[in-house]
Protein backbone atom coordinates (compact mmCIF):
# COMPACT_ATOMS: atom_id res chain seq x y z
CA UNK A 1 -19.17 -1.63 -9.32
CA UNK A 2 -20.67 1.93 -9.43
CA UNK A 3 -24.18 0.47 -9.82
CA UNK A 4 -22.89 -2.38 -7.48
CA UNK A 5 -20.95 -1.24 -4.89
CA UNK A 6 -21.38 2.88 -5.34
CA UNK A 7 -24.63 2.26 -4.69
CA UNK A 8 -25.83 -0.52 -2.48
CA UNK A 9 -29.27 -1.39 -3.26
CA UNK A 10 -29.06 -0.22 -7.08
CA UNK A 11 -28.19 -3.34 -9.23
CA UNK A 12 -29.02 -3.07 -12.41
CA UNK A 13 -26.86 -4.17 -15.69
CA UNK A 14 -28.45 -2.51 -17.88
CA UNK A 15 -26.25 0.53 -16.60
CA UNK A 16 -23.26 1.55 -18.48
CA UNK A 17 -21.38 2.13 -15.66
CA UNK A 18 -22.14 -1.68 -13.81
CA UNK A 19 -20.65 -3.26 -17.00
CA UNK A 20 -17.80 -0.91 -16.84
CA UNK A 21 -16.77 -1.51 -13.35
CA UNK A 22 -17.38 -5.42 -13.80
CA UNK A 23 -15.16 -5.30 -17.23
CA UNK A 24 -12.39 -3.33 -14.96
CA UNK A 25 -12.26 -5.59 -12.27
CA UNK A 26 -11.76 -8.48 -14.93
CA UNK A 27 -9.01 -6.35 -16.79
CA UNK A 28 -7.41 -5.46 -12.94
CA UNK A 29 -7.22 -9.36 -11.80
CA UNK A 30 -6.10 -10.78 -15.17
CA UNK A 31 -3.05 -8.15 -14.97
CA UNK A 32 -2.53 -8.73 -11.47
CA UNK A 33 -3.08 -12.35 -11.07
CA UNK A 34 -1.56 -13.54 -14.41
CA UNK A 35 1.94 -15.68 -14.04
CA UNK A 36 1.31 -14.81 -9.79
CA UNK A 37 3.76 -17.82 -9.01
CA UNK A 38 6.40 -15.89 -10.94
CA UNK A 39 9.26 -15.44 -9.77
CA UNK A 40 9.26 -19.01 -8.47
CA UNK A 41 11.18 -17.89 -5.98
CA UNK A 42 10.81 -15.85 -2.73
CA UNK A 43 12.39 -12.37 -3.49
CA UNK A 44 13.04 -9.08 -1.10
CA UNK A 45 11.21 -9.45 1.97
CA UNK A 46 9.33 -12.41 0.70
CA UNK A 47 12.39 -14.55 2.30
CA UNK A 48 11.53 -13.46 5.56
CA UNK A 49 8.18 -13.25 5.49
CA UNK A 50 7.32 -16.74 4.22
CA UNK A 51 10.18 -18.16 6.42
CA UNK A 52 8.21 -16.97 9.60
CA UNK A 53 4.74 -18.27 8.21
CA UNK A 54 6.95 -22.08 8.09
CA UNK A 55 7.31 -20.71 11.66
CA UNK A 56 3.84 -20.57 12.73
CA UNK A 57 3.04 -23.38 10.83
CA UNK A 58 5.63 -25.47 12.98
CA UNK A 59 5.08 -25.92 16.98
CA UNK A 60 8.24 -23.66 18.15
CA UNK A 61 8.96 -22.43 14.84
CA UNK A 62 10.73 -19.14 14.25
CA UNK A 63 8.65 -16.56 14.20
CA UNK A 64 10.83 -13.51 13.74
CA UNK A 65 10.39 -10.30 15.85
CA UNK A 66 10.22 -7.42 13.44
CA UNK A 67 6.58 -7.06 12.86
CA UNK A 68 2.62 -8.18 14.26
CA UNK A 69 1.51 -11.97 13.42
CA UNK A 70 -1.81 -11.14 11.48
CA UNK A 71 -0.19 -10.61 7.64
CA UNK A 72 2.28 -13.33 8.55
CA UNK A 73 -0.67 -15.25 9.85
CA UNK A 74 -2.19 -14.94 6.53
CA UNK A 75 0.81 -16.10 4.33
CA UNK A 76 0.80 -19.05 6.89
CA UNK A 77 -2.72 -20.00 6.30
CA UNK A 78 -2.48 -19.62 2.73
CA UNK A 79 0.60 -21.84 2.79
CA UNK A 80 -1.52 -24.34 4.85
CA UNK A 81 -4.24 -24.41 2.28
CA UNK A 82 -3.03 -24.05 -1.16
CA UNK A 83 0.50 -25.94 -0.80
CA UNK A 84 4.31 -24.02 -0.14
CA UNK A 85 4.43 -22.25 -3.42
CA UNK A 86 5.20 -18.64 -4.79
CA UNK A 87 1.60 -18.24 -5.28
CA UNK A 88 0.09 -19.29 -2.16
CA UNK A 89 2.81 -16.56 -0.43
CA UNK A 90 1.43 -13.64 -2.53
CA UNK A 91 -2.60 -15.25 -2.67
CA UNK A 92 -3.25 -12.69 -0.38
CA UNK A 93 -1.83 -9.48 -1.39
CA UNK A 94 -3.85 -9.85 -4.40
CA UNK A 95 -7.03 -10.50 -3.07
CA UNK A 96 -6.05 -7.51 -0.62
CA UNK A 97 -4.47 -5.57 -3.48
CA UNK A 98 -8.04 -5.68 -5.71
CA UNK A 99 -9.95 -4.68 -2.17
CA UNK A 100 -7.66 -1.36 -2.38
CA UNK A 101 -8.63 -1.04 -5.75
CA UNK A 102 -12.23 -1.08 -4.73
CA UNK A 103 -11.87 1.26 -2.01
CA UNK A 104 -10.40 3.76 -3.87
CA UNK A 105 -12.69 3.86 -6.21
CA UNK A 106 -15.01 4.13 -3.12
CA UNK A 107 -13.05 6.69 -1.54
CA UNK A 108 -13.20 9.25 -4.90
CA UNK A 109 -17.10 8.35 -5.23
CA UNK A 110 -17.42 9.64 -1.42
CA UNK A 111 -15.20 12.20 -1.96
CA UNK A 112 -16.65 14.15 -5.06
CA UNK A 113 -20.54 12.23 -5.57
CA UNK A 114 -19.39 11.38 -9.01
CA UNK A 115 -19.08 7.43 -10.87
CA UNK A 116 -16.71 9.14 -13.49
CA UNK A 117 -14.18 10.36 -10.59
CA UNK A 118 -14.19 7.08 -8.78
CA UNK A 119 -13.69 5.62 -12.68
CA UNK A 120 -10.60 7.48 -13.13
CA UNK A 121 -9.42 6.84 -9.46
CA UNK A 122 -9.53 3.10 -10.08
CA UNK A 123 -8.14 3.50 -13.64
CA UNK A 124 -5.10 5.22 -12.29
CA UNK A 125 -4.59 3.19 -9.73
CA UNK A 126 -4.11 0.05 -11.87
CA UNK A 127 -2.01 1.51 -14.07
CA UNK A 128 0.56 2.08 -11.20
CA UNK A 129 3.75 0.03 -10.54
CA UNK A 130 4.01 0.06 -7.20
CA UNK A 131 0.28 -0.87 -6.47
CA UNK A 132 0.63 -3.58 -9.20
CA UNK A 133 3.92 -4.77 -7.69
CA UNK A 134 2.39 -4.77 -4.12
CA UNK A 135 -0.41 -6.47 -5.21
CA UNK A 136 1.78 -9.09 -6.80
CA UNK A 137 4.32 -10.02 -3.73
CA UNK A 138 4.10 -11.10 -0.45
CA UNK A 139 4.91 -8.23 0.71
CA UNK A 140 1.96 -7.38 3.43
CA UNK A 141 1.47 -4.30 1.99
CA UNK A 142 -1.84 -4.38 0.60
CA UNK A 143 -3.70 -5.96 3.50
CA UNK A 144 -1.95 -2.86 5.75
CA UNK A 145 -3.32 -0.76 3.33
CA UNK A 146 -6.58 -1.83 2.66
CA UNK A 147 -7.20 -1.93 6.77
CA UNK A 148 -5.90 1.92 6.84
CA UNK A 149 -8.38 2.81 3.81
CA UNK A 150 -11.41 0.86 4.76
CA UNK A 151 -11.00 2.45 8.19
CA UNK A 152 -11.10 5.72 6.47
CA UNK A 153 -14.14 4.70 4.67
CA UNK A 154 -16.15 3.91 7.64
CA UNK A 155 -15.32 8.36 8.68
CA UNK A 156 -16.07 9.78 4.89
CA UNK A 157 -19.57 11.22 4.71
CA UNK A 158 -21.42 9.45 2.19
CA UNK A 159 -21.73 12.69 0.07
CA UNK A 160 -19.25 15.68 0.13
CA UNK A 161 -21.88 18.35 0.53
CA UNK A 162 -23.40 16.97 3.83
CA UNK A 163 -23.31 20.05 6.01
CA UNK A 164 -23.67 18.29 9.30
CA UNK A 165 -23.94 14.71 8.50
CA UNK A 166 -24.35 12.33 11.69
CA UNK A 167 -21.38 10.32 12.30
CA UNK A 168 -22.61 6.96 14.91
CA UNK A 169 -20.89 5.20 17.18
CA UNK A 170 -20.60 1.91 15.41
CA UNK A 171 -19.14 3.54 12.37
CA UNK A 172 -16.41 5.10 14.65
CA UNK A 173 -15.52 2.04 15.96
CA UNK A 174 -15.54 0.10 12.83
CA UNK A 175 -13.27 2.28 12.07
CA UNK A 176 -10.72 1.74 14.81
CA UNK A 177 -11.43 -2.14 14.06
CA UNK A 178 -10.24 -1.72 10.54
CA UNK A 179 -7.16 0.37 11.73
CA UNK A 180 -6.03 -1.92 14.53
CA UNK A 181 -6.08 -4.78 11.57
CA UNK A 182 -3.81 -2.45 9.70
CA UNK A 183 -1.40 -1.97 12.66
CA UNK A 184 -1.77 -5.66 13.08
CA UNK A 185 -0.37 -6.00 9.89
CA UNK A 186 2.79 -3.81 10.46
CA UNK A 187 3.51 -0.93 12.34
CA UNK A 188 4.07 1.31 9.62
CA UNK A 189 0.87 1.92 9.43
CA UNK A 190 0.58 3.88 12.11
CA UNK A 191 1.15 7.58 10.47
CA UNK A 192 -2.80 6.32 9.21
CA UNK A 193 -4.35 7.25 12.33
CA UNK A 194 -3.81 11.41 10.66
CA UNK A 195 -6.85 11.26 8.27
CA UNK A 196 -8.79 9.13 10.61
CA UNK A 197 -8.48 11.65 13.45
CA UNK A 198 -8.81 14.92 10.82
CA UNK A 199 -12.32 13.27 9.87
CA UNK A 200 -13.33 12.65 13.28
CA UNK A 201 -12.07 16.49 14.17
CA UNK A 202 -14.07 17.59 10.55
CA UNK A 203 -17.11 16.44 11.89
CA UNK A 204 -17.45 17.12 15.46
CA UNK A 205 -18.65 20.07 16.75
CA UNK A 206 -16.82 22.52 14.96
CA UNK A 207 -17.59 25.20 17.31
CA UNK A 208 -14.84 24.12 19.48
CA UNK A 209 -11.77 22.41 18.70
CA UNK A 210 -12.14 20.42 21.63
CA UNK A 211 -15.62 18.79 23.06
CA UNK A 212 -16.81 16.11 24.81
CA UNK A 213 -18.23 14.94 21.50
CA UNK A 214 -14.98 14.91 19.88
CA UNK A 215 -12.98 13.15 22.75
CA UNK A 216 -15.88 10.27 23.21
CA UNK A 217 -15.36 9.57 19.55
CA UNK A 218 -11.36 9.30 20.11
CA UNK A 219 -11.83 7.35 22.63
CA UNK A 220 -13.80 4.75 21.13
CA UNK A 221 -11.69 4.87 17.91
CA UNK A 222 -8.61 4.45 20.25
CA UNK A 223 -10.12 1.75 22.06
CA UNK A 224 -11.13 -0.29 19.31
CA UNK A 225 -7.57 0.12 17.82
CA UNK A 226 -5.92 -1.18 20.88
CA UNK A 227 -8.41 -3.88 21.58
CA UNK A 228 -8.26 -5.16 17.77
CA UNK A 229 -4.44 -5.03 17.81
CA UNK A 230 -3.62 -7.14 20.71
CA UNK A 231 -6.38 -9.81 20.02
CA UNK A 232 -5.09 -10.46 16.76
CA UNK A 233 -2.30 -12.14 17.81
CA UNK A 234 -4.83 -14.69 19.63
CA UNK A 235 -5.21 -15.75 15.65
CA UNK A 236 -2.14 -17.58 15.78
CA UNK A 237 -2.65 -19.88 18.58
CA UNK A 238 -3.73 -22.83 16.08
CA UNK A 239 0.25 -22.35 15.26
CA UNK A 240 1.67 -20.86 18.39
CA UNK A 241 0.25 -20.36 21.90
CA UNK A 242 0.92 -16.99 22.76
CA UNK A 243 0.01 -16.10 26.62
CA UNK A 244 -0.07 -12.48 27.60
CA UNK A 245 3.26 -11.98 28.88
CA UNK A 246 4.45 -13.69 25.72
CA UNK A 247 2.36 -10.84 23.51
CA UNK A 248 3.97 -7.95 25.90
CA UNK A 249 7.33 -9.59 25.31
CA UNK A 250 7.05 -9.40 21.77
CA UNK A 251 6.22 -5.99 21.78
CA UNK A 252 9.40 -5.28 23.03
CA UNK A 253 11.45 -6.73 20.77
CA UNK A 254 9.65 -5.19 17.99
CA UNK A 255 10.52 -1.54 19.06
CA UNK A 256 13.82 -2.21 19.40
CA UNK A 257 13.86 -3.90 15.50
CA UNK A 258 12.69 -0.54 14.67
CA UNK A 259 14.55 1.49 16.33
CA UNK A 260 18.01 -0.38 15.75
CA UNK A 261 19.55 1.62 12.95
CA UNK A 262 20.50 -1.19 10.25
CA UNK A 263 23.18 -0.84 7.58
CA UNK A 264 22.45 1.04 4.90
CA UNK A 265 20.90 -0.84 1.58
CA UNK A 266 21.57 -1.00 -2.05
CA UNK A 267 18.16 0.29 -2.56
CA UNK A 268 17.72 2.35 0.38
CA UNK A 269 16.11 6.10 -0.56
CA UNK A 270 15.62 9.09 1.18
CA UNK A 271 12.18 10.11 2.04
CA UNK A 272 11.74 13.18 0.22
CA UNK A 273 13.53 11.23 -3.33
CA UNK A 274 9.97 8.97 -3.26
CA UNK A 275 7.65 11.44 -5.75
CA UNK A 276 10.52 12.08 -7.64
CA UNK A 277 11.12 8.26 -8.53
CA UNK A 278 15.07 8.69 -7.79
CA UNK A 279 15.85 5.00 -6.50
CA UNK A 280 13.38 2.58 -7.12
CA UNK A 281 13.85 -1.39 -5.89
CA UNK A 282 14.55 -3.86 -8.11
CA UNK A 283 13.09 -6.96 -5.86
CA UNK A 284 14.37 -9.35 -8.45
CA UNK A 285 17.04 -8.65 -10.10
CA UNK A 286 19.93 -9.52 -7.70
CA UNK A 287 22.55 -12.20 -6.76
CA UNK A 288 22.70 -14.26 -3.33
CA UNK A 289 19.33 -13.85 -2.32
CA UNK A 290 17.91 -12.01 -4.78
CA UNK A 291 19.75 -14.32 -7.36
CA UNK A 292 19.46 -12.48 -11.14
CA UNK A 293 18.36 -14.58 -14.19
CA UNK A 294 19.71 -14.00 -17.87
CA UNK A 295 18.86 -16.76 -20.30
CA UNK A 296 20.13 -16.67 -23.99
CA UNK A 297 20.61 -13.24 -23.81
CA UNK A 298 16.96 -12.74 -22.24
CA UNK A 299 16.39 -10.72 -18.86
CA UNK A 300 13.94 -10.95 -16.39
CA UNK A 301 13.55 -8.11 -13.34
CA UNK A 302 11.19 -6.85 -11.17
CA UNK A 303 11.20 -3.21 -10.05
CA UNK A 304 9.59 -0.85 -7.51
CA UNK A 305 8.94 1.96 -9.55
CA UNK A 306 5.71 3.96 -9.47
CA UNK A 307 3.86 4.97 -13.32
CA UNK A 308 6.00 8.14 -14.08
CA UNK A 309 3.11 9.92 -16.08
CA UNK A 310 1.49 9.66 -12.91
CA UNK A 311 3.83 10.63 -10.26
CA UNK A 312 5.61 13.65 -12.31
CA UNK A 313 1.48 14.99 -12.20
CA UNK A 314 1.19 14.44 -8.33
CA UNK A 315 2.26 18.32 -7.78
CA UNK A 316 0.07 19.06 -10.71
CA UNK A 317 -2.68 17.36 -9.30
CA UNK A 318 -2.02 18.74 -5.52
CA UNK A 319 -1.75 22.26 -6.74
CA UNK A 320 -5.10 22.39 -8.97
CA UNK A 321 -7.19 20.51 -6.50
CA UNK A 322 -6.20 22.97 -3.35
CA UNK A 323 -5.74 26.45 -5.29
CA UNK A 324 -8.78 25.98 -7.61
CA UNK A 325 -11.53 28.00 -6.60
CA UNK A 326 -14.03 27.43 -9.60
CA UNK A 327 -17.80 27.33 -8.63
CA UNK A 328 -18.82 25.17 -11.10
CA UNK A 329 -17.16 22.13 -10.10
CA UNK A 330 -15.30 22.63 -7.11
CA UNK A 331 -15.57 20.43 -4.03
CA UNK A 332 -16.13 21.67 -0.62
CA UNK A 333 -13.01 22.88 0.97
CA UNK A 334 -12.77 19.76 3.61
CA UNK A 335 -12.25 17.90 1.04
CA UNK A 336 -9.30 19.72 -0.13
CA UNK A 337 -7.63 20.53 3.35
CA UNK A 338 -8.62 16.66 4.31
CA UNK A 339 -6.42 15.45 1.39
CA UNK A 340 -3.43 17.22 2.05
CA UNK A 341 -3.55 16.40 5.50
CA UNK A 342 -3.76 13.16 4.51
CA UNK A 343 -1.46 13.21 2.08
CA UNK A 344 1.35 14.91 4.06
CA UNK A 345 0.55 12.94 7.30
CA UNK A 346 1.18 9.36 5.62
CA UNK A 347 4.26 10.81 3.93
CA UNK A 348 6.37 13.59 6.21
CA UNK A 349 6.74 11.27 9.58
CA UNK A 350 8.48 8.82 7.47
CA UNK A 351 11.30 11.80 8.53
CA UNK A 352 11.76 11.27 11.83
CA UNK A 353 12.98 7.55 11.11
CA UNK A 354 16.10 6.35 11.40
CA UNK A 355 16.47 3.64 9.83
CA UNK A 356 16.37 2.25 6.11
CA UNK A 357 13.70 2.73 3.96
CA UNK A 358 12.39 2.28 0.66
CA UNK A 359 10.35 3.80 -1.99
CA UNK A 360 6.90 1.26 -1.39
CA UNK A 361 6.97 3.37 2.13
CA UNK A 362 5.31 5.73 0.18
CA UNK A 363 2.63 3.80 -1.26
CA UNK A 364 -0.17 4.96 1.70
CA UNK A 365 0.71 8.17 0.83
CA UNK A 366 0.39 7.72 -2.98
CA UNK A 367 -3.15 6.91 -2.43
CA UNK A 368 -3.81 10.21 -1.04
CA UNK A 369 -2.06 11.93 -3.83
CA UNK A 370 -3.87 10.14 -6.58
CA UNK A 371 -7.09 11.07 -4.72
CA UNK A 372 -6.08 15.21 -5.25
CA UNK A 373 -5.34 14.15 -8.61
CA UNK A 374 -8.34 12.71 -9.87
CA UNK A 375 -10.30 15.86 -8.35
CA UNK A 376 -7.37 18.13 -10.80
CA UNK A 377 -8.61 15.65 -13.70
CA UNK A 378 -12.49 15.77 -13.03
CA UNK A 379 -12.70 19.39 -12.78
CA UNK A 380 -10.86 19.80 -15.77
CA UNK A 381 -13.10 17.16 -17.66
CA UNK A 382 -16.15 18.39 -16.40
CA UNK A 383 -15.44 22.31 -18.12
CA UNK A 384 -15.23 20.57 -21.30
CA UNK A 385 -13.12 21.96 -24.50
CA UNK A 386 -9.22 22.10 -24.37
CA UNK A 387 -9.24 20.81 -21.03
CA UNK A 388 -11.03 17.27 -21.60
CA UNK A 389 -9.07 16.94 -24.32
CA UNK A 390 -5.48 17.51 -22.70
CA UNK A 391 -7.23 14.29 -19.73
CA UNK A 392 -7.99 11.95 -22.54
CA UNK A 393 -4.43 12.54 -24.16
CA UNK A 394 -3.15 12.50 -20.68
CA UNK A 395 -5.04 8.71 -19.91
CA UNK A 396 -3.58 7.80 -23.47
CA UNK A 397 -0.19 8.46 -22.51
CA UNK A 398 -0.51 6.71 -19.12
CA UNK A 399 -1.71 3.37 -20.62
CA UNK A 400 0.99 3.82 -22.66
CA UNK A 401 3.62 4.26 -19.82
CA UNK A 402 1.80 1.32 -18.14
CA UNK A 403 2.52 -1.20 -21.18
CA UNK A 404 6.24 0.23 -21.43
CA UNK A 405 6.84 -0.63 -17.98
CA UNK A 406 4.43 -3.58 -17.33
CA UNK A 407 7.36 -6.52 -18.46
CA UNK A 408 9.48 -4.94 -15.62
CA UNK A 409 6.49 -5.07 -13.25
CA UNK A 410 5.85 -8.56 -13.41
CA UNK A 411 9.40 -10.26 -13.94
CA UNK A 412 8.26 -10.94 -18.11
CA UNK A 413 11.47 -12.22 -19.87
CA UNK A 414 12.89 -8.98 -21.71
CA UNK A 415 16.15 -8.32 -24.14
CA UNK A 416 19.12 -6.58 -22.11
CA UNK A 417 18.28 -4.10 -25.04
CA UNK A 418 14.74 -3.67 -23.89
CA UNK A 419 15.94 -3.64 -20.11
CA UNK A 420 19.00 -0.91 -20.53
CA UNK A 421 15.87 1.59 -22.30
CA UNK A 422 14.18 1.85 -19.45
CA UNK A 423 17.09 3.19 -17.70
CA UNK A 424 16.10 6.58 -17.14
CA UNK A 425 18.18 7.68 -14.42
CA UNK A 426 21.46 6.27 -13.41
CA UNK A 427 20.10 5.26 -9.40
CA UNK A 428 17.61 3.10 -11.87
CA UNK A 429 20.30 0.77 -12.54
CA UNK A 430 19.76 -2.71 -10.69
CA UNK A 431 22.41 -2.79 -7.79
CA UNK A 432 25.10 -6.03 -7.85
CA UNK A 433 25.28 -6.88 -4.48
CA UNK A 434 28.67 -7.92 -3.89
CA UNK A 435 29.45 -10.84 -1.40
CA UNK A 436 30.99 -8.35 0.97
CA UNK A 437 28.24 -6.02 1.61
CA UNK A 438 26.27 -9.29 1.76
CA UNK A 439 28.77 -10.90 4.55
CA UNK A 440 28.62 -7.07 6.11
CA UNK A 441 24.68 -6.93 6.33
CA UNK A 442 24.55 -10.78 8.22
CA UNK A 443 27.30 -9.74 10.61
CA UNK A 444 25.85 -7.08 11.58
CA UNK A 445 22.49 -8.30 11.95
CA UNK A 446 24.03 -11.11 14.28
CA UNK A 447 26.26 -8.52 16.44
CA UNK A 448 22.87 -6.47 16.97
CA UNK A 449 21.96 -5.84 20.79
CA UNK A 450 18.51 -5.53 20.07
CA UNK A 451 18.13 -8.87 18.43
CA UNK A 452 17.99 -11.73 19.97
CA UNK A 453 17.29 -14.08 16.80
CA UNK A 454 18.66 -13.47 13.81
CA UNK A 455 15.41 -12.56 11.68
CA UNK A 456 17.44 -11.57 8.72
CA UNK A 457 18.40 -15.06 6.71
CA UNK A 458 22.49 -15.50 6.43
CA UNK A 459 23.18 -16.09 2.78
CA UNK A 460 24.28 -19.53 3.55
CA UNK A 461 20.72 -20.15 5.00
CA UNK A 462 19.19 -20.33 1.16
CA UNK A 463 17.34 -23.03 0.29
């Protein structure tokens, strides 16, 4: 892909690094896409989300009012074409999930000029569980994702060192067309408009922290976000007919899902516990809805739970790539400050909400984080000696975290022996919902002023 997509233009496989990128994006899709219809069921959000794509794919259907129509739109679509089926739900988180992969690889070649960063960016990042999960489910997390990182892509100069480099109007709003895809996606994308602006702020006139240059460009970006956003849900009218008024409605009701403080959750965690891995999500693991399976003494689970070898080194990474100062291989020092805006303005609004959330809220964030990592990692390979030694035993260990977790990653039958080892932490135990706080969430979901369907299935709803 470096010779590929790195460099447009430049094709040629006689390059080491084309048959490297082409052998990785075999090894990503054959981990990501193997056993995709398992679990054969829907599991954690998947119950909604595939019961509002039956919605749009029925005249008058339930459509839910907790988030936009385009990544339901897609589940519906996929649903239409390839046949009601676990993998037709998730069809398009992967193909989203290996476009991430591909734009952060992007992202760390634009970032630092260099094939072997972008290598280890795309290494890491598919040996990560909660990419891999999100890449696996039907989550909508990847295409919100890859919509917030190609609209980054479309601001990143195409080498770090450009003094002055000229940023055109069609790029800009690109940009915003990528974004308001994202937000058409979900909402929660919206703390990605921080690195967007920062770039378009980086490379303004820098002279004056505001200019007419600077607010023309926000404009446009703005523009194209809003414009994009509301005429996605014009891609649903060969299931629904939405008419303005109908669109503005909906609006509506989706602020007040958000800002209707639901009952707390077995896996709910606090938003500074998500670096830390303190209380991941087992999505499949559960009774009820998320019904638990243990065959002759076999297991089978699938948890939330980012690659600890590379989370415990996200302050590592952060630190080294902000405080070094080394001339030899040190990167401009946009790039640094760009990062941890980025970093911190995907992660720290997640604050100021209310209501429950889980540890894949910080997956936009991770990206960011991975990103100041891989610059740590570079720098340290590029000096040679002790130091590219301790990031090869460091990539060792990672694969080797990766294969100790991947079972749990992608529901493989386990022993309870093999299971109960990977219990860490005590909040890492799976959570037995009991039929009470099961009873307690549907009640209260029913009683809700702000909701005038029930969007949340009752347990008696299964099917």
């Amino acid at each position: 892909m470096a010779a590929i997509a790195l460099k447009p233009g430049v094709i040629s496989f006689n390059s080491k690094w084309t048959w490297a990128w082409l052998g990785g994006a075999a090894a990503w899709l054959l981990l990501h896409a193997w056993r995709l219809g398992t679990p054969g069921q829907e599991v954690f959000d998947e119950f909604h989300y595939v019961r509002v794509a039956r919605g749009l794919l029925t005249p008058g259907g339930d459509i839910g009012q907790a988030h936009p129509l385009l990544g339901l739109t897609q589940i519906a679509w996929s649903i239409r074409l390839l046949g009601d089926n676990p993998a037709a739900w998730r069809i398009s988180s992967l193909m989203f999930g290996f476009g991430v992969w591909v734009l952060v690889a992007l992202l760390a070649y634009r970032l630092t000029g260099r094939q072997r960063a972008a290598a280890l960016a795309a290494f890491l990042w598919s040996l990560d569980g909660i990419a891999l999960v999100q890449a696996r489910l039907g989550l909508m997390n990847s295409p919100l994702l890859f919509g917030m990182l190609a609209a980054v892509l479309f601001l990143l100069p195409s080498s770090p060192h450009e003094s002055s480099p000229p940023l055109s109007g069609f790029r800009v709003a690109a940009s915003g067309v990528m974004f308001g895809l994202a937000m058409a996606v979900k909402w929660s994308a919206l703390p990605g408009f921080i690195p967007c602006i920062a770039l378009l702020m980086m490379r303004s006139d820098r002279k004056r922290f505001l200019s007419a240059e600077l607010a023309g460009r926000v404009a446009l970006w703005t523009a194209a976000v809003i414009v994009i956003y509301f005429a996605s849900f014009w891609l649903v009218a060969p299931f629904n007919h939405f008419g303005w008024k109908r669109i503005i409605d909906y609006q509506s009701y989706m602020l007040n899902f958000h800002f209707w403080k639901s009952k707390p959750h077995p896996y709910a965690s606090a938003w500074w516990s998500w670096p830390l891995l303190l209380r991941p999500v087992w999505y499949y693991f559960l009774d009820g809805v998320y019904r638990s399976i243990t065959v002759h003494g076999s297991v089978r689970g699938l948890i939330g739970l980012g690659n600890p070898m590379i989370y415990l080194a996200f302050p590592l990474g952060l630190a080294i790539s902000f405080l070094n100062r080394s001339k030899k291989t040190d990167y401009p020092s946009w790039v640094r400050r760009w990062l941890l805006i980025s970093f911190f303005g995907n992660w720290l609004p997640c604050a100021l909400l209310s209501r429950v959330m889980f540890i894949h809220y910080f997956y936009p964030a991770s990206v960011f984080a991975l990103l100041a990592l891989v610059l740590a990692l570079d720098n340290w390979w590029e000096r040679g000696g002790v130091r590219s030694a301790f990031v090869f035993l460091y990539l060792v260990l990672t694969v080797g975290m990766f294969l100790f977790w991947y079972p749990l990653w992608s529901a493989c039958p386990v022993s309870r022996g093999f299971y109960e080892q990977h219990l860490w932490l005590t909040s890492w135990k799976r959570h037995i919902a009991s039929d009470q706080f099961i009873a307690e969430t549907a009640e209260a979901v029913k009683q809700s002023p702000y909701l005038k369907k029930s969007y949340w299935p009752l347990p008696s709803e299964k099917h």
